[in-house]
N, C-alpha and C. Protein backbone atom coordinates (compact mmCIF):
# COMPACT_ATOMS: atom_id res chain seq x y z
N UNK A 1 -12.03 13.81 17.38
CA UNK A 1 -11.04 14.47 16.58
C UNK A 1 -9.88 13.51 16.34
N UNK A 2 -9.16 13.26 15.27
CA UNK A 2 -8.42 12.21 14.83
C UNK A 2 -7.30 13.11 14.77
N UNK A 3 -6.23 12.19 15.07
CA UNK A 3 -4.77 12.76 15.07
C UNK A 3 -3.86 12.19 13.88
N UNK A 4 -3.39 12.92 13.01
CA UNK A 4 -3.23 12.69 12.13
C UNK A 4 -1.35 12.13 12.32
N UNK A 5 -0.93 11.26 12.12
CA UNK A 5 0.89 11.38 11.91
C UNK A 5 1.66 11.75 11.08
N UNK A 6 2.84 12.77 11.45
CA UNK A 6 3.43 13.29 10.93
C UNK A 6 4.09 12.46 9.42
N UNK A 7 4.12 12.41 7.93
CA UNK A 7 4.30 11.96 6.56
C UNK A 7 5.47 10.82 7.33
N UNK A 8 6.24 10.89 8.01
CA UNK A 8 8.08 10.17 7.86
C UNK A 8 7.29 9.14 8.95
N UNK A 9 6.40 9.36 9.81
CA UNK A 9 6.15 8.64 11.38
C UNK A 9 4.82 7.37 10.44
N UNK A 10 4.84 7.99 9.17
CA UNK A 10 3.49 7.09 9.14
C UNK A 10 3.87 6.18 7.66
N UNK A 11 5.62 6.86 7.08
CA UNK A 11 6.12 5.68 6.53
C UNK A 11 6.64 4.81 7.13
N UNK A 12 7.41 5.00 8.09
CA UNK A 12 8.26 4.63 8.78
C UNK A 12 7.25 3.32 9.63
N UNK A 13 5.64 3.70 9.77
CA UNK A 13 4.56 2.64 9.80
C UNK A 13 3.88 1.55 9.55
N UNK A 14 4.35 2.08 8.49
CA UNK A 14 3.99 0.83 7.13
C UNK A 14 5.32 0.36 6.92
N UNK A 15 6.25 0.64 6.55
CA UNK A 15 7.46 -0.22 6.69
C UNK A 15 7.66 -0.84 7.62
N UNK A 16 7.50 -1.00 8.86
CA UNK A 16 7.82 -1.55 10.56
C UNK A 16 6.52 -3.07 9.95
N UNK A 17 5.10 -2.22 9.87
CA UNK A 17 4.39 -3.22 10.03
C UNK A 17 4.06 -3.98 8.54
N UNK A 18 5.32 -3.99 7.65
CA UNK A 18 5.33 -4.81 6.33
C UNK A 18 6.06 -5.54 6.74
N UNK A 19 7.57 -5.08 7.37
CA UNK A 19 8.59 -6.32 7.52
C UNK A 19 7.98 -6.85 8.99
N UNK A 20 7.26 -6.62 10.02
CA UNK A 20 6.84 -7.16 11.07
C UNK A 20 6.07 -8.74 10.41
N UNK A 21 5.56 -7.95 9.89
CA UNK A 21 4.10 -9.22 8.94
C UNK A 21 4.93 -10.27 8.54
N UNK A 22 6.09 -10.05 7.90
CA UNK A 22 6.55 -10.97 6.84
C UNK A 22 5.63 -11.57 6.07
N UNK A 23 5.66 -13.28 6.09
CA UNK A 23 4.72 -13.82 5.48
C UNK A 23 3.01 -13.55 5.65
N UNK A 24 3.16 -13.27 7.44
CA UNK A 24 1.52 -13.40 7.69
C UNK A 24 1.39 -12.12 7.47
N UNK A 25 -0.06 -12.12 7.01
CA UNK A 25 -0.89 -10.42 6.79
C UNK A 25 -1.87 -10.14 8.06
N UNK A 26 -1.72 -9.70 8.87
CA UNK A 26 -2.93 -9.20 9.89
C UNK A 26 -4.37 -9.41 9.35
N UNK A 27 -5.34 -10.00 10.27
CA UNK A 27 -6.57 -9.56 9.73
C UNK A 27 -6.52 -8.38 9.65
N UNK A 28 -7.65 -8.17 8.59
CA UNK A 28 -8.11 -6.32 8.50
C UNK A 28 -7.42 -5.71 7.62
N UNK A 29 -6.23 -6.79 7.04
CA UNK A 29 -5.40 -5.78 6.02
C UNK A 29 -4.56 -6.70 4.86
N UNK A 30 -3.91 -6.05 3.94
CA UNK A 30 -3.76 -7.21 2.69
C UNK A 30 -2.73 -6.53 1.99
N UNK A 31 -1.44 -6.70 1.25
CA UNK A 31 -0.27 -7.01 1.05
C UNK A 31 -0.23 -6.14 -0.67
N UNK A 32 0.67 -5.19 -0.73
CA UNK A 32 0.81 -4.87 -1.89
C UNK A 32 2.07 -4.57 -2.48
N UNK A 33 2.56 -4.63 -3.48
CA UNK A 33 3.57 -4.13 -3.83
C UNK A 33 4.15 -3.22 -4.46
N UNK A 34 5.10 -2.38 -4.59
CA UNK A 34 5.06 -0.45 -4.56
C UNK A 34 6.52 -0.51 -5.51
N UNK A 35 6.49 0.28 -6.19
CA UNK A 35 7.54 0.68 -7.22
C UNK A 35 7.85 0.58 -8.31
N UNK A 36 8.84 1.13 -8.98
CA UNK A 36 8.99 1.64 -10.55
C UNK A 36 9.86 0.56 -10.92
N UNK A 37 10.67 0.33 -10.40
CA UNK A 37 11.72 -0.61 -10.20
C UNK A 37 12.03 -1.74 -9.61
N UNK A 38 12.36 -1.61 -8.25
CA UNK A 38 12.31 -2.49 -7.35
C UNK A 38 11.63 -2.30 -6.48
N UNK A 39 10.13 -3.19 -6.51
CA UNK A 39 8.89 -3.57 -5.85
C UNK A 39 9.57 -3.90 -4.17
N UNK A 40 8.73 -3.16 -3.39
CA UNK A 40 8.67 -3.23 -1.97
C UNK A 40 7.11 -3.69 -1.20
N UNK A 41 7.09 -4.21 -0.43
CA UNK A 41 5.96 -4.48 0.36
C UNK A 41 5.17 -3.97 1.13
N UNK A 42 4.20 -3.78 1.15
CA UNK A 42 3.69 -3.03 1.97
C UNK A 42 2.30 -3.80 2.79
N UNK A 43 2.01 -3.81 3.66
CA UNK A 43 1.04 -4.29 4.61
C UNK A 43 0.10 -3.18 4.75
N UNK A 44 -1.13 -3.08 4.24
CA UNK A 44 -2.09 -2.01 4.48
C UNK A 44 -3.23 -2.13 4.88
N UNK A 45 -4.03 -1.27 5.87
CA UNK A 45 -5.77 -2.01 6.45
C UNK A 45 -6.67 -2.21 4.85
N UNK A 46 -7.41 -2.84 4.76
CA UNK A 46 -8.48 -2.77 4.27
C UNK A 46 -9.20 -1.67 4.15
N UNK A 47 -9.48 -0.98 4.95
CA UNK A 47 -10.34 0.30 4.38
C UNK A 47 -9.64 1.60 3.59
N UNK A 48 -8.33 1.23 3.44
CA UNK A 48 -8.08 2.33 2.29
C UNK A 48 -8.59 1.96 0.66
N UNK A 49 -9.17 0.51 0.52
CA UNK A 49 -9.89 0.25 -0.36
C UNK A 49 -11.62 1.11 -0.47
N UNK A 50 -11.71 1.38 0.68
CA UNK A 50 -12.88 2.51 0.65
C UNK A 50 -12.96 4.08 -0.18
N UNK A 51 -11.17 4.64 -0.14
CA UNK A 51 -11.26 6.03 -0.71
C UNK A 51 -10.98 5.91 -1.84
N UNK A 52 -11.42 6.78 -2.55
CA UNK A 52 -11.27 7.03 -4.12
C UNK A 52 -9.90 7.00 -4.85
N UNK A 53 -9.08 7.86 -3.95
CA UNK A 53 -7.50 7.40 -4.08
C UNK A 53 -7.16 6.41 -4.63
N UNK A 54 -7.02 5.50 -3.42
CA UNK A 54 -6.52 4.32 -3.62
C UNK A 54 -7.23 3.61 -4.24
N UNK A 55 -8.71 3.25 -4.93
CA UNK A 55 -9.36 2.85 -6.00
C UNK A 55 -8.70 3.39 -7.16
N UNK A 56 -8.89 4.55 -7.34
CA UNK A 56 -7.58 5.11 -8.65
C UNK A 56 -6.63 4.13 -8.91
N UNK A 57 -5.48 4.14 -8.28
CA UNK A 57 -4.39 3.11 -8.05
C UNK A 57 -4.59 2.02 -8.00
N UNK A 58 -5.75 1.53 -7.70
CA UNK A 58 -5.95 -0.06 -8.42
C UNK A 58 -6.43 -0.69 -9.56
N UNK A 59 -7.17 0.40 -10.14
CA UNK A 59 -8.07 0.87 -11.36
C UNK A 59 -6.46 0.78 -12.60
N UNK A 60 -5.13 1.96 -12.01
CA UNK A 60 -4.28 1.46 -12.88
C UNK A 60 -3.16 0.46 -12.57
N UNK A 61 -3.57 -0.41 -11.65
CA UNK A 61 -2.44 -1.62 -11.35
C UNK A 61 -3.46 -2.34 -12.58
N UNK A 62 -4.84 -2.68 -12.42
CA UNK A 62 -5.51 -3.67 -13.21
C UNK A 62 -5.10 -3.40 -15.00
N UNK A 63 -5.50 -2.06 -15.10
CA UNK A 63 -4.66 -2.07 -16.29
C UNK A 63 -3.35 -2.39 -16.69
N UNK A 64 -2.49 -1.64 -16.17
CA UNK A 64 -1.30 -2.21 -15.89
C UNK A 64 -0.93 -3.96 -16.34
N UNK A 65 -1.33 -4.25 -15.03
CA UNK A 65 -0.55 -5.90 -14.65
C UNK A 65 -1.82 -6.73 -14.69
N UNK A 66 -3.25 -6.32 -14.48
CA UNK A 66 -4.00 -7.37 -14.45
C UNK A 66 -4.30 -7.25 -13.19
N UNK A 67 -5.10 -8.98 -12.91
CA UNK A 67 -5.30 -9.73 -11.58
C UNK A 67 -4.54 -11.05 -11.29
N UNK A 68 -3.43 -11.01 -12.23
CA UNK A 68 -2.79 -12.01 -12.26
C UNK A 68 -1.31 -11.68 -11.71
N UNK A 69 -1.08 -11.92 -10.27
CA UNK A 69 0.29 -11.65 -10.09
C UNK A 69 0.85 -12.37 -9.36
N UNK A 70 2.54 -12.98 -10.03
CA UNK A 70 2.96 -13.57 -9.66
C UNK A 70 3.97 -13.69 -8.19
N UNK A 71 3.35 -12.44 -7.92
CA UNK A 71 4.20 -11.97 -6.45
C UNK A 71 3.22 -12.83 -5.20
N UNK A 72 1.89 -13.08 -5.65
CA UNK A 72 0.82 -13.45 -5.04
C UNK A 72 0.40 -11.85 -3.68
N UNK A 73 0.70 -10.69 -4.30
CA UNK A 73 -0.06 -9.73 -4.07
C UNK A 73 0.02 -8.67 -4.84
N UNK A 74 -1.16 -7.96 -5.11
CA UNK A 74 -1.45 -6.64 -5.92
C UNK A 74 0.19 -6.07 -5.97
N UNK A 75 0.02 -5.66 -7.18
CA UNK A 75 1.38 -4.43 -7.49
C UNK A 75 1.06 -3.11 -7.99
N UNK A 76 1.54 -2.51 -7.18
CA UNK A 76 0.89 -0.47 -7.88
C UNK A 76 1.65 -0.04 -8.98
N UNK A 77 1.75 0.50 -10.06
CA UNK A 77 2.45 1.09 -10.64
C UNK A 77 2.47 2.26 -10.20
N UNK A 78 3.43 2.78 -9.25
CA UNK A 78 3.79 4.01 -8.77
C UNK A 78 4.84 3.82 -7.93
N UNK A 79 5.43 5.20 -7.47
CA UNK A 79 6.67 5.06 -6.86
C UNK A 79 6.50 5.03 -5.29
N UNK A 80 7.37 4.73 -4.99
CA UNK A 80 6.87 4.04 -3.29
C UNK A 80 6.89 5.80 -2.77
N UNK A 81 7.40 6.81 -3.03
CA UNK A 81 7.81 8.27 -2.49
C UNK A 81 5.55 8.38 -2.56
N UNK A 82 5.28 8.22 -3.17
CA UNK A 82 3.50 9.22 -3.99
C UNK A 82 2.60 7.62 -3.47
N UNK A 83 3.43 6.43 -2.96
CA UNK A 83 2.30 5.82 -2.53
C UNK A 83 2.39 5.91 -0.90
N UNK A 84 3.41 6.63 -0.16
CA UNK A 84 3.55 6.47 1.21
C UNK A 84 2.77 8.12 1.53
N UNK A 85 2.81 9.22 0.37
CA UNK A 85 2.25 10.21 0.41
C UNK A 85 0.67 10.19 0.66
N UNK A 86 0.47 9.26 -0.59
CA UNK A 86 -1.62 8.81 -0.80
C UNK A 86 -1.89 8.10 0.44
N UNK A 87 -1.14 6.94 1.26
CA UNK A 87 -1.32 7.10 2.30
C UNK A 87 -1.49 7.31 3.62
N UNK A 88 -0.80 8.34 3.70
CA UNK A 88 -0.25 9.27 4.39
C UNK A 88 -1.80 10.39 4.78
N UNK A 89 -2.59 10.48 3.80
CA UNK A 89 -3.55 11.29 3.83
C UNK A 89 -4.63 10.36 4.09
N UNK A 90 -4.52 8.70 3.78
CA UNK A 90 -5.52 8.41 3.96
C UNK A 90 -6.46 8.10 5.83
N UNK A 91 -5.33 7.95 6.29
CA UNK A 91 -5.13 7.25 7.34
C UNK A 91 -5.36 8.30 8.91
């Protein structure tokens, strides 16, 4: 049975372990960037590339921006509030 964390405990997750990372990315996980405006970082495992979700959301970063980014990691077009939500459920 998996324990799920409370929405604020599991942003508050990914923020700790984006600015923890800084430059380096953990194995197992890979670097994206989140917002409408001003793009934030995010450090995420690899297997949220498994759910349909987050395929969605990359399906419209590619439209979007391409595979070409000059941040040297993926960028979502979405707001960091609906991408800490998507994974929030994934996890």
């Amino acid at each position: 049975m998996a324990i799920r964390l409370p929405r604020i405990t599991h942003a508050k997750l990914l923020r700790q372990w984006s600015s923890l990372a800084g430059n380096h990315i953990p194995k197992g996980c890979f670097a994206v960037y989140v917002g409408e405006s001003e793009k934030k970082r995010f450090v995420v495992p690899i297997s949220f590339l498994n759910h349909p979700s987050f395929q969605q959301l990359l399906n419209q970063a590619e439209e979007e921006f391409g595979f070409d980014h000059p941040t040297g990691a993926l960028t979502i077009p979405c707001s960091e509030e609906f991408f800490v939500d998507l994974t929030s459920q994934l996890s």
